[in-house]
C-alpha atoms as a PDB file:
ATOM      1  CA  UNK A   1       0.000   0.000   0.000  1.00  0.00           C
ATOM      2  CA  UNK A   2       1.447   3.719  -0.739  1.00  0.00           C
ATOM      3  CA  UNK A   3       1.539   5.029   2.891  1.00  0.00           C
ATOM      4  CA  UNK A   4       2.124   8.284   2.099  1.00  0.00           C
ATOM      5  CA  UNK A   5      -1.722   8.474   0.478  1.00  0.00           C
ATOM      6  CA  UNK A   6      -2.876   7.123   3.612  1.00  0.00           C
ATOM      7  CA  UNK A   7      -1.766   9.876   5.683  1.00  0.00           C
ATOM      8  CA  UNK A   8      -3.720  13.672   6.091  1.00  0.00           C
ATOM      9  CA  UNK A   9      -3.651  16.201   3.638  1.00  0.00           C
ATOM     10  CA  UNK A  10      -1.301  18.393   5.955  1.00  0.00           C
ATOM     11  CA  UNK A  11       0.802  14.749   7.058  1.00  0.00           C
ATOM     12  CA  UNK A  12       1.888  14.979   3.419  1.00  0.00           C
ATOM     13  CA  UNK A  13       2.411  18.495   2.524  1.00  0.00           C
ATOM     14  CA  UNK A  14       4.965  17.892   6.063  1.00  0.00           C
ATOM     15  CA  UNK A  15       6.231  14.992   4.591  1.00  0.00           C
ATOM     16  CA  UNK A  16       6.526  17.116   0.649  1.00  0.00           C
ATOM     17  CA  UNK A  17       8.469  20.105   2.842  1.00  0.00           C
ATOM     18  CA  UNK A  18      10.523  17.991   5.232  1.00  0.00           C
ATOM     19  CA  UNK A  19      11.978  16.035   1.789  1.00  0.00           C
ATOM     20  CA  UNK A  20      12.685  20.104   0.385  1.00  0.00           C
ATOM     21  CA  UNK A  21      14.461  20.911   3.186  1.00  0.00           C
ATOM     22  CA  UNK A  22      16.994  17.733   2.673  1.00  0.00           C
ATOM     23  CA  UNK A  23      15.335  16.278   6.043  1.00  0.00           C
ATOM     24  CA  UNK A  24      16.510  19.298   8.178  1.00  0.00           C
ATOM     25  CA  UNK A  25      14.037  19.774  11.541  1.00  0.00           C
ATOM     26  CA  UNK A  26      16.375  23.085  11.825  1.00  0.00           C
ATOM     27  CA  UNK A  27      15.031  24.671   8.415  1.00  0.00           C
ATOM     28  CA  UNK A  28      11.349  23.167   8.606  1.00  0.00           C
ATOM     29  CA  UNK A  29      11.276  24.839  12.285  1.00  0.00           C
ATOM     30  CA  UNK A  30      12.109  28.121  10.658  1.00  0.00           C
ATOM     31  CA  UNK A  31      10.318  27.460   7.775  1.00  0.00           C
ATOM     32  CA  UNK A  32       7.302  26.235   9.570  1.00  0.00           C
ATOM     33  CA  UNK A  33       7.863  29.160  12.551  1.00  0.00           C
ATOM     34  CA  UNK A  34       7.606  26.461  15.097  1.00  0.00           C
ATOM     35  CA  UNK A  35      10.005  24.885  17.738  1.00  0.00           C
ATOM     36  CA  UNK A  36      12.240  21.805  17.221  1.00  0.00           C
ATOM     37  CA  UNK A  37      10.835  19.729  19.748  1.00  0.00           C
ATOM     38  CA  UNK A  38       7.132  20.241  18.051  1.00  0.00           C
ATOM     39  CA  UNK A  39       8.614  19.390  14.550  1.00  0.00           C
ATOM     40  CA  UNK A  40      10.224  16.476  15.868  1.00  0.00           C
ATOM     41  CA  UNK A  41       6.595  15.835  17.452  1.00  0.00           C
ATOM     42  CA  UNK A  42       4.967  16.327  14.069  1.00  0.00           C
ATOM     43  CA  UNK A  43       7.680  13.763  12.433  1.00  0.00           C
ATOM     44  CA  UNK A  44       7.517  10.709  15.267  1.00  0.00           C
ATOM     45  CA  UNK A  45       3.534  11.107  14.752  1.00  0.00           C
ATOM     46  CA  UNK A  46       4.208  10.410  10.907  1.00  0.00           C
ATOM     47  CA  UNK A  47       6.617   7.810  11.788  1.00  0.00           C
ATOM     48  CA  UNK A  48       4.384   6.524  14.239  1.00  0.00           C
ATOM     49  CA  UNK A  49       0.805   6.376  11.807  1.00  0.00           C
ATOM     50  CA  UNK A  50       3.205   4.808   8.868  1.00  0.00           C
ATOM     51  CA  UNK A  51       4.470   2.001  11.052  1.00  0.00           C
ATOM     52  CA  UNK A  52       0.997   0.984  12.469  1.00  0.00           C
ATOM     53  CA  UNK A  53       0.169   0.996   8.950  1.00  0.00           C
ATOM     54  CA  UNK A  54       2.989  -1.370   7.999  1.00  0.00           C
ATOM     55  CA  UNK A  55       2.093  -3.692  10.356  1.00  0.00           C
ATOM     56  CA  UNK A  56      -1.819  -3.658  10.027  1.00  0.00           C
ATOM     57  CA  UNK A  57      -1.173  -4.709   6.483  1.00  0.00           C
ATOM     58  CA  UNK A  58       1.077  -8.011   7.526  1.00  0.00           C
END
């Protein structure tokens, strides 16, 4: 299954930005005007929701 279509419409404009940024939680927290520790939030969520999807499909 393509995960990434399973996630929220904002999960994968994140996802779209966080790839721009060459995977830097420094320039999507300036990017995004938020702190690190609630990008790195945002990103473990994702993580999180793709994983349970890995496994729900085993």
């Amino acid at each position: 299954m393509p995960y990434l279509l399973a996630l929220s419409f904002d999960e994968q404009n994140f996802v779209l930005d966080f790839v721009k940024q060459s995977g830097s939680m420094k320039d999507m927290s300036h990017k995004l005007n938020l702190s690190y520790p609630t990008i790195r939030n945002m990103l473990d969520s994702i993580i999180e929701k793709i994983n349970k999807l890995e496994k729900s499909e085993k």
